[in-house]
Protein backbone atom coordinates (compact mmCIF):
# COMPACT_ATOMS: atom_id res chain seq x y z
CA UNK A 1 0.00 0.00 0.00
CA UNK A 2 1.66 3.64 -1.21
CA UNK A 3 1.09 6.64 1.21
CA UNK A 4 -0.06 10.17 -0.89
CA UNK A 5 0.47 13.15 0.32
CA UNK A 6 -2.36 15.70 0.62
CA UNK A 7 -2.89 19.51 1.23
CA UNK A 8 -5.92 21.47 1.81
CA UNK A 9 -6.06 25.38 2.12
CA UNK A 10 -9.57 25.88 2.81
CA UNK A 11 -8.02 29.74 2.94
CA UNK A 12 -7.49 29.98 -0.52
CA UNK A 13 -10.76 30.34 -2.47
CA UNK A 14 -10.56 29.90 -6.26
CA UNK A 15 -13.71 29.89 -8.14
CA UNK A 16 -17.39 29.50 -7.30
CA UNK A 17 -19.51 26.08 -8.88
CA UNK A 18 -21.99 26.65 -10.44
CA UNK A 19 -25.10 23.96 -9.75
CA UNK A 20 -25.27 23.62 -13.35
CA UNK A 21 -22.49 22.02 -13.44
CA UNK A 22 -24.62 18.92 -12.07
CA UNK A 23 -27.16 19.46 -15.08
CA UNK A 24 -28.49 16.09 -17.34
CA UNK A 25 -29.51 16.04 -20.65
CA UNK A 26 -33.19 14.49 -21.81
CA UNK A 27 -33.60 13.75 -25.75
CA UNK A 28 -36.52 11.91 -27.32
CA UNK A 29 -34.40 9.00 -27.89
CA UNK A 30 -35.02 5.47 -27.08
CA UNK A 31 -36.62 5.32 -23.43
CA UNK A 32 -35.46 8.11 -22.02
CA UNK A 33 -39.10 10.05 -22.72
CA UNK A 34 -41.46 7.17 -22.76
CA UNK A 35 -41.09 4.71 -20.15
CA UNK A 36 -38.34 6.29 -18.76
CA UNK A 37 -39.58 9.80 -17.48
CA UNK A 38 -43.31 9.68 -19.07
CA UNK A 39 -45.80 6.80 -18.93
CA UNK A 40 -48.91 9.02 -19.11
CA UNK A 41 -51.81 9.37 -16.56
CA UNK A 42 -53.31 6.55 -17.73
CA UNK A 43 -50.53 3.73 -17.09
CA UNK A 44 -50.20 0.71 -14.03
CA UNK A 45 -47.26 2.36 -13.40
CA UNK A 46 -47.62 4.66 -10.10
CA UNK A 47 -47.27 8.14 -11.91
CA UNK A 48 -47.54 11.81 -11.18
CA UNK A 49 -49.98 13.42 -14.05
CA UNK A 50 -48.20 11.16 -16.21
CA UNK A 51 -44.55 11.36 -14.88
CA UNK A 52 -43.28 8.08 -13.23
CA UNK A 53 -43.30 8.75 -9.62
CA UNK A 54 -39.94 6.49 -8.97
CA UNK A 55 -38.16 8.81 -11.26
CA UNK A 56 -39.58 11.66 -10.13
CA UNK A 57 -38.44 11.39 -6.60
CA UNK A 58 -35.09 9.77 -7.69
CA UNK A 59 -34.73 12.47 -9.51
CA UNK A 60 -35.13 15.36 -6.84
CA UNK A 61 -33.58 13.49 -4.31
CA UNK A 62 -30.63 14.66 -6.62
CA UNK A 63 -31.33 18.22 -6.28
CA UNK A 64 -31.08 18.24 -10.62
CA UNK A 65 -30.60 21.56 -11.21
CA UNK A 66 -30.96 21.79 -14.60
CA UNK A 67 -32.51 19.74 -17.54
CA UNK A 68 -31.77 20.17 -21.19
CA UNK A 69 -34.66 19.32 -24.26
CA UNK A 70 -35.62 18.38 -26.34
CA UNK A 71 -31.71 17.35 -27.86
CA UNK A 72 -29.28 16.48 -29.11
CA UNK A 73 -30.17 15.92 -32.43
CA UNK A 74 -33.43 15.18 -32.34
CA UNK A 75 -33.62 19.30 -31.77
CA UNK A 76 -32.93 19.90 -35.03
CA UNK A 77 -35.65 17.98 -36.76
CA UNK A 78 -38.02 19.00 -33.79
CA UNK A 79 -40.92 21.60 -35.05
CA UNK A 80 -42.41 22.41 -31.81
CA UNK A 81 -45.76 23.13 -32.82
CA UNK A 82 -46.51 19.29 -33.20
CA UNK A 83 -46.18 19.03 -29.52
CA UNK A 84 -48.77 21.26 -28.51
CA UNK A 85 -52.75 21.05 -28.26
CA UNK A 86 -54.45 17.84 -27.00
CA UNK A 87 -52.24 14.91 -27.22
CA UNK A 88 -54.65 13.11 -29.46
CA UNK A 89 -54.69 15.79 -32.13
CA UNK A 90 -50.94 16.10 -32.08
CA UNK A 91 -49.06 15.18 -35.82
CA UNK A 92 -47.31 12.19 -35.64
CA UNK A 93 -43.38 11.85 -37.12
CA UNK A 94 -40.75 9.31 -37.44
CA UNK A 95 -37.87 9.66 -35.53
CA UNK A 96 -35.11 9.37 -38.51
CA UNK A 97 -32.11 10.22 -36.27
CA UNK A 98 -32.90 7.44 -33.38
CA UNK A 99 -34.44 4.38 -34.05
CA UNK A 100 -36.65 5.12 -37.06
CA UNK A 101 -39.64 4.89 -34.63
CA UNK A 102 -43.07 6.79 -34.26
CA UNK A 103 -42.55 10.00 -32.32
CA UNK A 104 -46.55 10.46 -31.49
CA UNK A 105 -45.32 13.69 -29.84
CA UNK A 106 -47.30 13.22 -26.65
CA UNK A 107 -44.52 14.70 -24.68
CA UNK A 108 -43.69 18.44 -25.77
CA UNK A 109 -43.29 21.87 -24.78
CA UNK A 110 -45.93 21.57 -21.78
CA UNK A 111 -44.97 18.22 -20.55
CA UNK A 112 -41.22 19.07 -20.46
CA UNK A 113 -41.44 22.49 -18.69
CA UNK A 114 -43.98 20.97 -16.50
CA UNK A 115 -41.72 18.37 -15.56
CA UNK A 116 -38.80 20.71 -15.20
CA UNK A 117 -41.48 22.23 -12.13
CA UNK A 118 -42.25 18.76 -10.77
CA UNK A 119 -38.60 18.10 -9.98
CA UNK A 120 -37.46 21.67 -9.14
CA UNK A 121 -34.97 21.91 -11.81
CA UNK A 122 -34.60 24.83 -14.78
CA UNK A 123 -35.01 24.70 -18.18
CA UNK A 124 -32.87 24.19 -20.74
CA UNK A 125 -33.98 24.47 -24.61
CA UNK A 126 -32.57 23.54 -27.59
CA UNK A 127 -34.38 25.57 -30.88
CA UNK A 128 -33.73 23.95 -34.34
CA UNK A 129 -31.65 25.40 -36.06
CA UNK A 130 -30.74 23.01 -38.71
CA UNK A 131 -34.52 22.65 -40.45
CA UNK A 132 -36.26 25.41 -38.83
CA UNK A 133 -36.51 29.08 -38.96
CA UNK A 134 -36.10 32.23 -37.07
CA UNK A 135 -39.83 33.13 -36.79
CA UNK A 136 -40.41 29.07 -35.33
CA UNK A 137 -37.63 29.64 -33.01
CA UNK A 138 -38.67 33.22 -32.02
CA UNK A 139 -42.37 31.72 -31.92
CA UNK A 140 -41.88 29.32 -29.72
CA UNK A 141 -39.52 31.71 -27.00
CA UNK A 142 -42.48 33.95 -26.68
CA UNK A 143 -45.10 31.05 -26.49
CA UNK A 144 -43.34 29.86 -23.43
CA UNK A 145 -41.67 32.81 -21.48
CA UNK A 146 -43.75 35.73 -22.60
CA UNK A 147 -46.57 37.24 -20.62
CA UNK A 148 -47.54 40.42 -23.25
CA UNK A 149 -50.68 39.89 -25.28
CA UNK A 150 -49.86 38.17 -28.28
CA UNK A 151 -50.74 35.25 -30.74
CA UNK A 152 -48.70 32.99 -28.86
CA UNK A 153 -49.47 33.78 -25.59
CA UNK A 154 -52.96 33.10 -26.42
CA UNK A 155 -52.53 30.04 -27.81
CA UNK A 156 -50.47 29.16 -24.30
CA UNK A 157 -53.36 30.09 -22.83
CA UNK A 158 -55.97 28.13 -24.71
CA UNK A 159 -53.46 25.14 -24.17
CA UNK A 160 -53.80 25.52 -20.45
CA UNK A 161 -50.98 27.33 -19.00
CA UNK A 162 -51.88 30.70 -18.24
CA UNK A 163 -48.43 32.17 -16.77
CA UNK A 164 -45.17 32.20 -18.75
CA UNK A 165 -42.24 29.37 -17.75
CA UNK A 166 -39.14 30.40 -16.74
CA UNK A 167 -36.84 28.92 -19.36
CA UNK A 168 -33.08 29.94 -18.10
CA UNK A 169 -31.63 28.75 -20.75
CA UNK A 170 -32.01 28.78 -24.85
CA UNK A 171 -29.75 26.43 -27.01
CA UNK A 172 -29.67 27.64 -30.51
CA UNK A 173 -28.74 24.69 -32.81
CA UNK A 174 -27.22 21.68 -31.60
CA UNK A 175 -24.14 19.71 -33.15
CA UNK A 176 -24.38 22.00 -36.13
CA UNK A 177 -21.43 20.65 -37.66
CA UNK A 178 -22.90 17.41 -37.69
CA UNK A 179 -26.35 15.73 -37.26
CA UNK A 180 -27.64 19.67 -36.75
CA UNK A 181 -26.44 20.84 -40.23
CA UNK A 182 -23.08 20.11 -41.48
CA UNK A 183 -22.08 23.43 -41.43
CA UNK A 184 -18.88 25.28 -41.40
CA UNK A 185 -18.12 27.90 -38.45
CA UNK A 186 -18.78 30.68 -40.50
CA UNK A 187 -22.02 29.78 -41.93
CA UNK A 188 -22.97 28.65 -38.28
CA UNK A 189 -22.19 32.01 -36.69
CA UNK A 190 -23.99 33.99 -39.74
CA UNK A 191 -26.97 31.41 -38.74
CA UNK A 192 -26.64 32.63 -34.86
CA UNK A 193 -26.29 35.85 -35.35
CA UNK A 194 -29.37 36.10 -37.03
CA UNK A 195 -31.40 33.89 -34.61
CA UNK A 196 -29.92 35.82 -31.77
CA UNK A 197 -31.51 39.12 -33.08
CA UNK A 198 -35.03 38.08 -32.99
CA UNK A 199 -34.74 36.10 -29.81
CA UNK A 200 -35.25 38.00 -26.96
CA UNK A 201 -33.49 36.26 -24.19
CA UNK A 202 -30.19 36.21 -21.81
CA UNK A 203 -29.23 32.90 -21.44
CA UNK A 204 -28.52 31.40 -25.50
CA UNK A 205 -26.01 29.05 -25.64
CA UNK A 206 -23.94 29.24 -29.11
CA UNK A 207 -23.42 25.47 -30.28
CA UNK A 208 -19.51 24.98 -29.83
CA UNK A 209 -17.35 22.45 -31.04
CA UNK A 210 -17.30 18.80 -31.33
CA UNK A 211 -14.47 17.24 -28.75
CA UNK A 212 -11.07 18.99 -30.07
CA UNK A 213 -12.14 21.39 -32.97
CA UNK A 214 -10.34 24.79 -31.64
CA UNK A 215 -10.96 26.27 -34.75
CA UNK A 216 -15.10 26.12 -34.56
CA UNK A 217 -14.31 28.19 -31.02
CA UNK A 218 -12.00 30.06 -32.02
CA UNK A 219 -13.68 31.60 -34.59
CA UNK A 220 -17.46 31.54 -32.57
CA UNK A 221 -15.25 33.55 -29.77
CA UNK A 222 -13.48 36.17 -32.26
CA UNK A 223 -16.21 36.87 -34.37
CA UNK A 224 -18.47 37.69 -31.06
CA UNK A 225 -15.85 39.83 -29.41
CA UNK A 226 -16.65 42.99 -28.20
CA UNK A 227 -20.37 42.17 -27.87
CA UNK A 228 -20.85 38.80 -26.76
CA UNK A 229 -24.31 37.49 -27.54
CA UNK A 230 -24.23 34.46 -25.94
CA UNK A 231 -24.52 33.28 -22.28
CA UNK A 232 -22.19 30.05 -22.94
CA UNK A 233 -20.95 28.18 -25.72
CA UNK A 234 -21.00 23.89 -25.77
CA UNK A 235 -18.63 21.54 -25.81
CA UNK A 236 -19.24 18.08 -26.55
CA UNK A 237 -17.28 14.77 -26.03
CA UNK A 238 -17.93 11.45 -25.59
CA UNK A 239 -15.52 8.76 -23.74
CA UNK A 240 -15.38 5.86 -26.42
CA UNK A 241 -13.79 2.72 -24.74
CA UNK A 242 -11.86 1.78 -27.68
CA UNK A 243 -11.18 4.95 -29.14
CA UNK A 244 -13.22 3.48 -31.97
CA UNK A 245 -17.07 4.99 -33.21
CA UNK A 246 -17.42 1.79 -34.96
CA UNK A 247 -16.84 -0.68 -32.54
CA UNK A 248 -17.20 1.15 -28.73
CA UNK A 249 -16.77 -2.23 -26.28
CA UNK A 250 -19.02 -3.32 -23.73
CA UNK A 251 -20.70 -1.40 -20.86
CA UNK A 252 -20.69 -5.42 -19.28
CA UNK A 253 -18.08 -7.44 -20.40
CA UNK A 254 -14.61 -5.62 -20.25
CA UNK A 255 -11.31 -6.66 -18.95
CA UNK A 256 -8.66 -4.78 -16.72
CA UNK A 257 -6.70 -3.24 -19.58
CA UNK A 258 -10.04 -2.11 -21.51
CA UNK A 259 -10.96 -0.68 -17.68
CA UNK A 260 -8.15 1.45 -17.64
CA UNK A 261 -7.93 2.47 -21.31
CA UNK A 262 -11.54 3.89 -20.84
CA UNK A 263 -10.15 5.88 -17.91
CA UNK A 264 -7.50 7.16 -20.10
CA UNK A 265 -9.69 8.06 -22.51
CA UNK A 266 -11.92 9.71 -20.18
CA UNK A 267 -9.28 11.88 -18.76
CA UNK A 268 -8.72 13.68 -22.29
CA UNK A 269 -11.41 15.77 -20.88
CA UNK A 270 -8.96 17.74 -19.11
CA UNK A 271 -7.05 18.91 -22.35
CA UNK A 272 -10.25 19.77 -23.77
CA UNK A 273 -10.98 22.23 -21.11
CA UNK A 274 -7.40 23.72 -20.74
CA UNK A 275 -7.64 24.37 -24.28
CA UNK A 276 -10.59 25.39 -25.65
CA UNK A 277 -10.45 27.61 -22.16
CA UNK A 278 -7.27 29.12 -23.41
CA UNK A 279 -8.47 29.66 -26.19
CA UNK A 280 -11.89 31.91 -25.25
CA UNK A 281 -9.34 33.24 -23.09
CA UNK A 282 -8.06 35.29 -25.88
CA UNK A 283 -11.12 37.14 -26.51
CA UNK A 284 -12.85 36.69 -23.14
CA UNK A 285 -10.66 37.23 -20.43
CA UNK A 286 -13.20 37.93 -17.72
CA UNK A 287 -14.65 34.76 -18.45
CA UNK A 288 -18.68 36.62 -19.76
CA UNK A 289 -19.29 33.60 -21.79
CA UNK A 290 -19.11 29.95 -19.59
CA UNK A 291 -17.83 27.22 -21.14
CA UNK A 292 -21.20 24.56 -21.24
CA UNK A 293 -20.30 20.90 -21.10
CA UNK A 294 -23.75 19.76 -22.31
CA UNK A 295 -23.67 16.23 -23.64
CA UNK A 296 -20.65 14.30 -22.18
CA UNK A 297 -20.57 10.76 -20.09
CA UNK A 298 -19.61 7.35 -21.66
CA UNK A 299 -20.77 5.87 -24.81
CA UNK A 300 -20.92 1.97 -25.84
CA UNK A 301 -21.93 -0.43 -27.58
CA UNK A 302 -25.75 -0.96 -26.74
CA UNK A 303 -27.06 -4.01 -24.62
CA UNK A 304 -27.41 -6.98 -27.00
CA UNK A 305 -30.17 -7.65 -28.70
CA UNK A 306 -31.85 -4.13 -27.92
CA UNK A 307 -32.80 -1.44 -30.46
CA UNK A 308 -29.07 -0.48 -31.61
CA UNK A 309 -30.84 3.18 -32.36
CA UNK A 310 -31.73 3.05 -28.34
CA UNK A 311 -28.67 3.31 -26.99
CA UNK A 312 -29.36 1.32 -24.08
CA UNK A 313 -26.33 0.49 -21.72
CA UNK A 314 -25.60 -1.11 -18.49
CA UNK A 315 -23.88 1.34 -15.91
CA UNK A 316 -21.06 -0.32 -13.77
CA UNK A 317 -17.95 0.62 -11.14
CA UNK A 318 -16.33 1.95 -14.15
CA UNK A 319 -19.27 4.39 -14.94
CA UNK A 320 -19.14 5.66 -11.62
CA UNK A 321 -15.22 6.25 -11.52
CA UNK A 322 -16.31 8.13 -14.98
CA UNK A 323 -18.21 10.29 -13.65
CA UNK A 324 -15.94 11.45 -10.37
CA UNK A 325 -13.19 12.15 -13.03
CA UNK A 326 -15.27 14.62 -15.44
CA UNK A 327 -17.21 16.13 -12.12
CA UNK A 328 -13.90 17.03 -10.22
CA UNK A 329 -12.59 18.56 -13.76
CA UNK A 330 -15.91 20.48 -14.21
CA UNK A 331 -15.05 21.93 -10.63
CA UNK A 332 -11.51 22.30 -11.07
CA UNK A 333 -12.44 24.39 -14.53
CA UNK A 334 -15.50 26.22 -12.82
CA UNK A 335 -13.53 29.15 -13.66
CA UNK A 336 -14.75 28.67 -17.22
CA UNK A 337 -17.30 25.55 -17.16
CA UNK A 338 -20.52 26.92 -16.19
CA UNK A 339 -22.81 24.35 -17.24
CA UNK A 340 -22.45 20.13 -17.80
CA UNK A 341 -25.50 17.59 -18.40
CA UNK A 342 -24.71 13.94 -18.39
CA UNK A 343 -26.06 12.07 -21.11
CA UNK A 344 -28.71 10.96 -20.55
CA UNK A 345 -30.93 10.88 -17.22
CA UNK A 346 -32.99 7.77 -18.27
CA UNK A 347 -32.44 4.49 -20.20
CA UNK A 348 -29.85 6.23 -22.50
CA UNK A 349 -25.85 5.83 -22.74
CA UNK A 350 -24.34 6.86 -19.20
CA UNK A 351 -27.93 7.27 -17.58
CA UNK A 352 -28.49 7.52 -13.45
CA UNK A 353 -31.73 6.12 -13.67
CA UNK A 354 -32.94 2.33 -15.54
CA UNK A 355 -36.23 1.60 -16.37
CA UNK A 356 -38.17 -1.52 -17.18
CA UNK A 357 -41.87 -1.85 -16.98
CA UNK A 358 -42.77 -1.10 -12.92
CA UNK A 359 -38.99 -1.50 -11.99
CA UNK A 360 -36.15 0.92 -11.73
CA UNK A 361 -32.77 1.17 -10.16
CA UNK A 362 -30.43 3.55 -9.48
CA UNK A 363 -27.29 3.39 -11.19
CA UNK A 364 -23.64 3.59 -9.70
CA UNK A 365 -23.42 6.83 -11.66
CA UNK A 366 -26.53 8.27 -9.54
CA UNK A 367 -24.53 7.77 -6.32
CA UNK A 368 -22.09 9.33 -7.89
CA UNK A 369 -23.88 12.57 -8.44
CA UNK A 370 -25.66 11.92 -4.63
CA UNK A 371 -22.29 11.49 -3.70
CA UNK A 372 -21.17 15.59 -4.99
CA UNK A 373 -24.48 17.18 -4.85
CA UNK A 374 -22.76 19.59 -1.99
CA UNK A 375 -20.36 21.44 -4.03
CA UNK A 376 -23.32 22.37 -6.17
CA UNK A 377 -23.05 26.27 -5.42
CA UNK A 378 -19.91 25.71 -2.95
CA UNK A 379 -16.57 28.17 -3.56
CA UNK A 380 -13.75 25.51 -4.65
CA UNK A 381 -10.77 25.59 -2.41
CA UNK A 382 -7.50 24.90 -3.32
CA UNK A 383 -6.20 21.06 -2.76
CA UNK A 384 -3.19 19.06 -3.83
CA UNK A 385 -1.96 15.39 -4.00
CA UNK A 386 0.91 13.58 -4.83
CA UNK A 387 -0.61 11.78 -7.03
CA UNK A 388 0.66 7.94 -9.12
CA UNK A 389 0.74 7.19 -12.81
CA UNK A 390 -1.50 3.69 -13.68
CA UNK A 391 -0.43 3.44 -17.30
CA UNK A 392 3.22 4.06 -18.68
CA UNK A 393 1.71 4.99 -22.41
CA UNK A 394 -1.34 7.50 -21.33
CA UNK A 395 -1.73 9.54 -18.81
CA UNK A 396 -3.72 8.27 -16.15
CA UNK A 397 -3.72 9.71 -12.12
CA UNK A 398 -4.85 6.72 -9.59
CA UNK A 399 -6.59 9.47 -7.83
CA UNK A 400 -8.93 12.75 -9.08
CA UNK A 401 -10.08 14.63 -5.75
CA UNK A 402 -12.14 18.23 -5.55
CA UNK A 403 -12.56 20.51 -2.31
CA UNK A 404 -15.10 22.98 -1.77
CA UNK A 405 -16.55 25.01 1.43
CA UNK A 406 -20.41 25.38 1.63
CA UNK A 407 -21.54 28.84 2.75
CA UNK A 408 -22.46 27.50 6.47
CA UNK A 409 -18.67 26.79 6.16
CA UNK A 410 -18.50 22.73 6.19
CA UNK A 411 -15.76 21.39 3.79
CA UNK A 412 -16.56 18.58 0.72
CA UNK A 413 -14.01 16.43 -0.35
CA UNK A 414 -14.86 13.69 -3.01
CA UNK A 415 -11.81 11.22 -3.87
CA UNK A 416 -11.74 8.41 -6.22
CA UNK A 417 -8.83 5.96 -6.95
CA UNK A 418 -9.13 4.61 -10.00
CA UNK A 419 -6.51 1.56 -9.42
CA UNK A 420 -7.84 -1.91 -9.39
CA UNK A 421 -4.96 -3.38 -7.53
CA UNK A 422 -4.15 -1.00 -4.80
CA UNK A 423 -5.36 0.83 -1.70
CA UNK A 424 -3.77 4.25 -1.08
CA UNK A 425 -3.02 6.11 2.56
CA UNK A 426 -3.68 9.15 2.38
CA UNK A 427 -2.28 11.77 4.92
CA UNK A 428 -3.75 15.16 4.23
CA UNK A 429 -2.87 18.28 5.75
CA UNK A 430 -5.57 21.49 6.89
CA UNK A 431 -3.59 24.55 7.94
CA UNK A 432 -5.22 26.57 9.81
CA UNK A 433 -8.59 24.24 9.01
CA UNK A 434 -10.09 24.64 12.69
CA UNK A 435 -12.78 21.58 11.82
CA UNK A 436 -14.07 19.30 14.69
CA UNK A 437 -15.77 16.22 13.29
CA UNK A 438 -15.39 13.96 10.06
CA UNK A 439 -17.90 12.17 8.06
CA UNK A 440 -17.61 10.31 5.18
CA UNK A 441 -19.64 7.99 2.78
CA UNK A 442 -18.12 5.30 0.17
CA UNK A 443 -19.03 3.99 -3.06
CA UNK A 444 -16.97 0.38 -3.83
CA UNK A 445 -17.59 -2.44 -5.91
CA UNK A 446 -15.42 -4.81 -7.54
CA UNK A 447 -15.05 -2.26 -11.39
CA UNK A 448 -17.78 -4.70 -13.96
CA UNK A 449 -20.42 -4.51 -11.13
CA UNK A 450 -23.72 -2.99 -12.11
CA UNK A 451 -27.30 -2.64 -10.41
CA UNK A 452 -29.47 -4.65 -12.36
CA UNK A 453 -33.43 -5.28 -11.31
CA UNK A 454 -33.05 -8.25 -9.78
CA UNK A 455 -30.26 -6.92 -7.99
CA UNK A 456 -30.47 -2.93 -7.40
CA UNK A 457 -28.38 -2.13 -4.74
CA UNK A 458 -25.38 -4.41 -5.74
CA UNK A 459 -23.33 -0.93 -5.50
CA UNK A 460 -24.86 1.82 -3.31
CA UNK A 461 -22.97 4.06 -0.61
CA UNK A 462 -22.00 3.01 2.93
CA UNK A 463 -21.06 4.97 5.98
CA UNK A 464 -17.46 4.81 5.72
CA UNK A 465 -16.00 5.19 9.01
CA UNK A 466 -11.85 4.80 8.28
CA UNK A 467 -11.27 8.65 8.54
CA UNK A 468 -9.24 10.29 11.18
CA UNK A 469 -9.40 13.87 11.94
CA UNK A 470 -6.80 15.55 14.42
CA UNK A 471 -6.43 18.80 14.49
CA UNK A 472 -4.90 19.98 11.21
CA UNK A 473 -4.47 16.07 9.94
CA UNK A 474 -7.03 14.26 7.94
CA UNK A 475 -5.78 10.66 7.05
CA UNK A 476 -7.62 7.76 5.95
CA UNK A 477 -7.14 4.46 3.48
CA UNK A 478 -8.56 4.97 -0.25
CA UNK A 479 -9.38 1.87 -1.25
CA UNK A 480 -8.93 0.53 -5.26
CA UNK A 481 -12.14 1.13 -7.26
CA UNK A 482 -14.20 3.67 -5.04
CA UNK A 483 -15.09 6.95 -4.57
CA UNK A 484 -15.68 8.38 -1.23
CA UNK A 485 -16.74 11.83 -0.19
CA UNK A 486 -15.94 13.58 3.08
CA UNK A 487 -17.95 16.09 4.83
CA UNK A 488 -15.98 18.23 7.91
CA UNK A 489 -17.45 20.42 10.34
């Protein structure tokens, strides 16, 4: 067993976290909507006005502070006037992007920001950009956050909802150099410029690049500078177990090498940051415009013999290792990264919640996000550890660790040690700390383990009670394949 080395200045305040940096992501693919969050009023399933009550309170037991819609991009094929009205009378489509399935649209504009109430969270909207046009997107910002009299305010109003949402945030386009348009970043930022204009609200969201395309924000940043029309600008990257779109691996059936490959993999998330932060840097250097993380999380091969348009995964150890990695980066970069949302909350590719038929179970990646829910709006303090290398060909820390103090003053530290073969002692230091009492929770399982029905809580957090608090020490044993979080008083 090594001994690391830790510090803590608790003094030394470096940026604020945002809560939306614990956001999720929702798209009308596979079950995420139906089955997953909406069964309808009318199912066996125990429901809340048509939202399944298991989710539900799963879901603000997690304090989800922000929920993004309708995609990915199934935004940009979305025409939100077929989700309106009586369910019944709503125009049926095909979903061409996932699955080639009906979309009967019973799930739309009312149903989502509804929902977004029901589990305390805001909303965040993606507008199609890539088939639509200005007046729809305009349109359909006034139909759900104005209160003036207007033609769509009345038709709100005949559809039931008398006062405007509050919509914090508007997405304008989505993966616009791919599935939202193929286009250039030129003909993208003449198409955003334009949108912006007649959309009269302060929280759009520019669609940024795809994983490490500089250009696409360098020229989004330059080509807004000196009047910055956007609230944040997205990111987007997937960790691919093999590295390869066309063959991903297993979410179930992986060895040790593929274990820590993924991990590698996953920490490339940290370059993206640095870099595309460096470079808004140069035309941003009070940080105006947040870096938004809005689709990220891991992304296999689906489950066999489900709907390969589904994207239906399992959700092991290694998801939940995953998941402490890009959360402590989001907080380490919360300088710049503003926003994040996991895809997806239900059913789909790194999802905290499963659903099938009356069951559900909460996957290692939810206790994850239990696990961190208290630096959501915390000040990150500086920490440091003397950290070891797992791989000699990629770079891979055993440990990723982030450190923040809560406004009533407690301090949060979450820890994970990514090494399958060995516990770590840690011996942390807290000058001039002045805490009393230590509690801690862990999360451990050997790294293929997943919650499945029949067995739910295979991996769920347990009191941990290994940590030793004296004075300005902190020590306790990390053991291989966990994450634990730490609470002081």
């Amino acid at each position: 067993m090594s001994q690391l080395k830790m510090t803590i200045d608790r003094t030394n305040e470096i940026s604020k976290i945002n809560k939306e940096i614990y956001g999720h992501f929702a798209e009308h693919l596979g079950r995420c909507i139906y089955g997953g969050i909406y069964v309808g009023e009318n199912s066996p399933i125990p429901n809340i006005n048509g939202y399944r009550k298991d989710v539900v309170e799963a879901l603000k037991a997690l304090k989800v502070p922000v929920l993004r819609w309708p995609g990915g991009c199934f935004a940009d094929t979305y025409h939100w006037m077929d989700g309106i009205g009586k369910p019944e009378e709503r125009r049926k489509i095909v979903n061409t992007n996932w699955g080639g399935v009906t979309e009967d649209n019973s799930f739309g504009t009312h149903e989502f920001l509804d929902f977004c109430e029901l589990i305390g969270c805001d909303a965040y909207v993606s507008l199609n950009l890539g088939s639509g046009t200005v007046r729809e997107a305009a349109e359909w910002v006034e139909y759900m956050t104005s209160s003036n009299v207007s033609p769509m305010t009345d038709l709100r109003k005949k559809n039931g909802r008398e006062e405007p949402w509050k919509v914090k945030y508007i997405g304008i386009g989505n993966e616009s150099w791919g599935c939202g348009g193929g286009m250039s970043p030129d003909y993208y930022m003449d198409l955003y410029k334009q949108f912006q204009q007649f959309i009269g609200h302060g929280g759009k969201i520019a669609c940024g690049p795809n994983a490490a395309d500089y250009n696409w924000t360098d020229t989004l940043m330059r080509r807004s500078y000196g009047y910055f029309q956007m609230k944040g600008l997205s990111l987007h990257y997937y960790t691919i177990p093999t590295g390869d779109w066309g063959k991903k691996g297993s979410s179930v059936d992986f060895s040790k090498d593929e274990y820590y490959s993924t991990l590698a993999n996953t920490w490339y998330m940290e370059e993206l940051l640095k870099r595309h932060g460096a470079t808004m840097d140069k035309y941003d250097i009070d940080k105006k415009v947040g870096l938004v993380v809005d689709e990220w999380g891991i992304w296999t091969d689906v489950i066999d013999g489900t709907n390969p348009g589904f994207l239906y995964q399992q959700n092991s150890m290694r998801d939940a290792i995953i998941a402490a990695i890009n959360l402590d980066l989001f907080n380490e970069h919360s300088d710049r990264v503003k926003m994040a949302n996991i895809a997806q909350m239900v059913n789909v590719l790194q999802a905290v919640v499963l659903t099938e038929g009356e069951r559900m179970v909460k996957t290692p990646t939810y206790h994850v996000f239990d696990m961190y829910k208290d630096h959501m709006e915390s000040t990150l303090v500086y920490s440091h550890i003397e950290n070891k290398q797992l791989l000699e060909n990629k770079y891979l820390p055993a440990v990723s660790q982030s450190v923040s103090v809560d406004e009533s003053g407690k301090l949060h530290l979450t820890i994970s040690n990514a090494s399958l073969e060995e516990d770590f002692d840690i011996d942390c230091v807290l000058p001039r700390s002045g805490f009393k009492s230590a509690t801690a929770r862990i999360l451990t399982a050997p790294y293929t383990t997943c919650n499945t029905f029949d067995n739910p809580e295979a991996v769920e957090p347990k009191a941990f009670d290994g940590v030793t608090l004296d004075g300005e020490s902190l020590k306790f044993t990390l053991p291989k394949c966990s994450v634990l979080a730490i609470e002081l008083c």
